[in-house]
C-alpha atoms as a PDB file:
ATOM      1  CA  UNK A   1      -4.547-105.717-155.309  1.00  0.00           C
ATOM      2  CA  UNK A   2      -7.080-107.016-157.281  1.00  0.00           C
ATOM      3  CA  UNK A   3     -11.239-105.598-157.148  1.00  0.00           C
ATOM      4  CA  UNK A   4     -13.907-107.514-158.585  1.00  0.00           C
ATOM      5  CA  UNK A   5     -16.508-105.792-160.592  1.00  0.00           C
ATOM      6  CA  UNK A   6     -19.885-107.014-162.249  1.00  0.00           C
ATOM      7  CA  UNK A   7     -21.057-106.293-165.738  1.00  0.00           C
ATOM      8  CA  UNK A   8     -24.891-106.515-165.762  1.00  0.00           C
ATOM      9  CA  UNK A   9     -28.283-106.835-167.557  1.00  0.00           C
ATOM     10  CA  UNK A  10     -31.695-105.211-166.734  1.00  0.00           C
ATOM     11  CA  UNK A  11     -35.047-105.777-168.657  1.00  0.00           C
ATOM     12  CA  UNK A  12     -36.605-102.666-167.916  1.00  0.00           C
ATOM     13  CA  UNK A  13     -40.456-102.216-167.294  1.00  0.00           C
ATOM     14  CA  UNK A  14     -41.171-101.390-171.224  1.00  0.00           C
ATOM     15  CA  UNK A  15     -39.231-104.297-172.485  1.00  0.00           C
ATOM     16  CA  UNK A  16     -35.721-102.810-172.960  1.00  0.00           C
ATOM     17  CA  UNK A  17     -32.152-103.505-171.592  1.00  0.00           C
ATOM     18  CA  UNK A  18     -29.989-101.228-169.585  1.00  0.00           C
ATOM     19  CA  UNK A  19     -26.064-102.405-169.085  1.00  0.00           C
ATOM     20  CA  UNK A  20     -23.701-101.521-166.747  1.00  0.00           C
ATOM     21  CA  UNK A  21     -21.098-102.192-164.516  1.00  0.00           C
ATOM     22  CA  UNK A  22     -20.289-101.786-160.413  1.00  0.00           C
ATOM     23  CA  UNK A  23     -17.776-102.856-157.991  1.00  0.00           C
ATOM     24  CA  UNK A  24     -20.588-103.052-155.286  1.00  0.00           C
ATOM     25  CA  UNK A  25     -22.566-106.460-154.569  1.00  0.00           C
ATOM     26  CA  UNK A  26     -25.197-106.552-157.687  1.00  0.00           C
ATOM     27  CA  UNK A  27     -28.477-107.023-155.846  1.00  0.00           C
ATOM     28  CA  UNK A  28     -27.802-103.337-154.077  1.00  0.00           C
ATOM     29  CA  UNK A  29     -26.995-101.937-157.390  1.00  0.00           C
ATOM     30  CA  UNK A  30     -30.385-103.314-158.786  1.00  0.00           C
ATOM     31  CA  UNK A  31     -31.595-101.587-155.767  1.00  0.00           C
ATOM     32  CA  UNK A  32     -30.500 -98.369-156.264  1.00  0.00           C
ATOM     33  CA  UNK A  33     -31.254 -98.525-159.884  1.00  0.00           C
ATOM     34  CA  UNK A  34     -35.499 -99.236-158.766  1.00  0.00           C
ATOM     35  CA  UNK A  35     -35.556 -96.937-155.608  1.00  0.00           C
ATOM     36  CA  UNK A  36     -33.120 -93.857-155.307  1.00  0.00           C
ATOM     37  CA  UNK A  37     -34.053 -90.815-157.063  1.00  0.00           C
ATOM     38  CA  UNK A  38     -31.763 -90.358-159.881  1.00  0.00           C
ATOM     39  CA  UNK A  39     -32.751 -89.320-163.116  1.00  0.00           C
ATOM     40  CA  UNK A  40     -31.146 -91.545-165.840  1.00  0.00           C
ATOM     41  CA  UNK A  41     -32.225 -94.469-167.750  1.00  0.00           C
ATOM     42  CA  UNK A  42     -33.689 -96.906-165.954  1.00  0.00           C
ATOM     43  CA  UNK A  43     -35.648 -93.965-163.606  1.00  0.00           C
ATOM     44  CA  UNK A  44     -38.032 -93.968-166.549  1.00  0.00           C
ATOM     45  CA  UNK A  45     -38.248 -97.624-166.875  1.00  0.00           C
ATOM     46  CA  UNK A  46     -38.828 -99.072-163.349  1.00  0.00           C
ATOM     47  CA  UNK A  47     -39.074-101.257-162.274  1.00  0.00           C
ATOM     48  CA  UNK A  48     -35.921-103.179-163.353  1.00  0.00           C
ATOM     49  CA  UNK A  49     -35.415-106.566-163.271  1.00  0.00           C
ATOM     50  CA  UNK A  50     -31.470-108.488-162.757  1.00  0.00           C
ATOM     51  CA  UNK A  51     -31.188-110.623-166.126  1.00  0.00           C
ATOM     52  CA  UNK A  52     -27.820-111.371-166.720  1.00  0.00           C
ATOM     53  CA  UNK A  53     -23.973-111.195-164.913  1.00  0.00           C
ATOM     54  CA  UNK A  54     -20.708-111.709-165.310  1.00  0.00           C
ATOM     55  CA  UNK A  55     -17.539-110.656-162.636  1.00  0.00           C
ATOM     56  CA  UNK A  56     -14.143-109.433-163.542  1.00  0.00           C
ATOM     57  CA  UNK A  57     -11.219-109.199-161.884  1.00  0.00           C
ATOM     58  CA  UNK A  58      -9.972-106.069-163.885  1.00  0.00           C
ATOM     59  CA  UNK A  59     -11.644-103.349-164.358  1.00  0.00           C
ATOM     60  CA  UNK A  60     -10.694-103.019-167.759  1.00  0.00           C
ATOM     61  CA  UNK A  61     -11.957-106.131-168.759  1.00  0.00           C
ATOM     62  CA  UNK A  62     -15.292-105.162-167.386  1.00  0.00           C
ATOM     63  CA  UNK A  63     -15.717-102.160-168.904  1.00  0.00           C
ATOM     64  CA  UNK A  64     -14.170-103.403-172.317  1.00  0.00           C
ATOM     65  CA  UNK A  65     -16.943-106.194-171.977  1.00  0.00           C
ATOM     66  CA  UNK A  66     -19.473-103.387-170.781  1.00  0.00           C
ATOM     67  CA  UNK A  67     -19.056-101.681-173.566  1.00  0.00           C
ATOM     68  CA  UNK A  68     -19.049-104.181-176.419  1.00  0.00           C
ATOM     69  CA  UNK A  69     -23.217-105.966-174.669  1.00  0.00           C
ATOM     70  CA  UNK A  70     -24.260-102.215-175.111  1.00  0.00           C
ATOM     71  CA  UNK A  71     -23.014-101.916-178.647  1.00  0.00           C
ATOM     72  CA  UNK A  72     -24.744-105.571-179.753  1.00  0.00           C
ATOM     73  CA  UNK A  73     -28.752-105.555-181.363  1.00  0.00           C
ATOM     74  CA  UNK A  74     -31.137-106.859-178.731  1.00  0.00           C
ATOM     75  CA  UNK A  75     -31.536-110.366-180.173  1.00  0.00           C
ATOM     76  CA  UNK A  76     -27.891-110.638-179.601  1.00  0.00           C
ATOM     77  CA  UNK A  77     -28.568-109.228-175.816  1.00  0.00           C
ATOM     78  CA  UNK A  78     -30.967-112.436-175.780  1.00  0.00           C
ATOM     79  CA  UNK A  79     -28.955-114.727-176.733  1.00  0.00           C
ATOM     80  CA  UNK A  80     -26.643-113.863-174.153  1.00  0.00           C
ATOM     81  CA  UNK A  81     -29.017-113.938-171.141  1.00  0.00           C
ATOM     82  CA  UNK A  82     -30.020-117.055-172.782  1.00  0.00           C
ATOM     83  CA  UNK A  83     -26.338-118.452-172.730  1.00  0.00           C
ATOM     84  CA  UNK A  84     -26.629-119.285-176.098  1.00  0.00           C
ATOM     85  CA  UNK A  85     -22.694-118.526-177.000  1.00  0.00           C
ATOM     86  CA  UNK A  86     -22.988-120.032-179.845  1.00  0.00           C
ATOM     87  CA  UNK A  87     -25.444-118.408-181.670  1.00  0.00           C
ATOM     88  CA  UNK A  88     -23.824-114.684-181.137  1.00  0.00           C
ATOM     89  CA  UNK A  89     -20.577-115.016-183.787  1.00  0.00           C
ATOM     90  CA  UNK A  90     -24.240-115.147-186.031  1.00  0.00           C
ATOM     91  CA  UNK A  91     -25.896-111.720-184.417  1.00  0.00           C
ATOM     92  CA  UNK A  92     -23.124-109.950-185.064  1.00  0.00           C
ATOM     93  CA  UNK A  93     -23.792-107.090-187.309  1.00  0.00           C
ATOM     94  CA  UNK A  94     -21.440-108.832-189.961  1.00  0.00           C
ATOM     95  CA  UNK A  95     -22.300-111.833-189.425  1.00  0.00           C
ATOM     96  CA  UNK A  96     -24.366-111.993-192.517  1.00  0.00           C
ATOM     97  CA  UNK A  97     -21.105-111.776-194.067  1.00  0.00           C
ATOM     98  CA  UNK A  98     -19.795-114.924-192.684  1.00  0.00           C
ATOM     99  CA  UNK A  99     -21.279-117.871-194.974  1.00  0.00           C
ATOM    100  CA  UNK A 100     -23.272-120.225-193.368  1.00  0.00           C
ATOM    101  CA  UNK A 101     -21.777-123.689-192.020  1.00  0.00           C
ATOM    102  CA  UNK A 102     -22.683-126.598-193.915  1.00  0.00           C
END
């Protein structure tokens, strides 16, 4: 039996990102996240707005992937809601390390 679950972007109200994950349909996530009561986050930052997505088929892999967008610096957030794939081996932390391509 396989589930599907969505790993997810939101530009909050004062310019950050929030990331997460659901098994639910995104949009009603989104909802939740700008309308029910729950202190967290996003509460603080509403409203939220839906920037980025991408659907697993494990839930490992989601929250593996989950995990890694929340540990990259927010110009490497960018570039991913920007699908700019290439540009992120670059915005890693070491990727000063790696010399440039000539």
């Amino acid at each position: 039996m396989t589930f599907e679950m969505t790993v997810y972007m939101l530009r909050c109200a004062d310019g950050s990102y929030y990331v997460g994950s659901t098994k639910q349909e995104v949009e009603a996530r989104v909802w939740e996240h700008n309308n029910l009561p729950v202190d967290g986050y996003t509460a603080r930052r509403r409203p939220v707005v839906l920037v980025f997505t991408e659907t697993y088929d494990r839930i490992t892999d989601a929250i593996a992937r989950e995990r890694q967008i929340k540990g990259w610096s927010r110009r490497k957030k960018e570039a991913l809601i920007a699908l700019s794939y290439e540009s992120l081996p670059a915005l890693s932390r070491r990727g000063h390390l790696v010399p440039p391509r000539t």
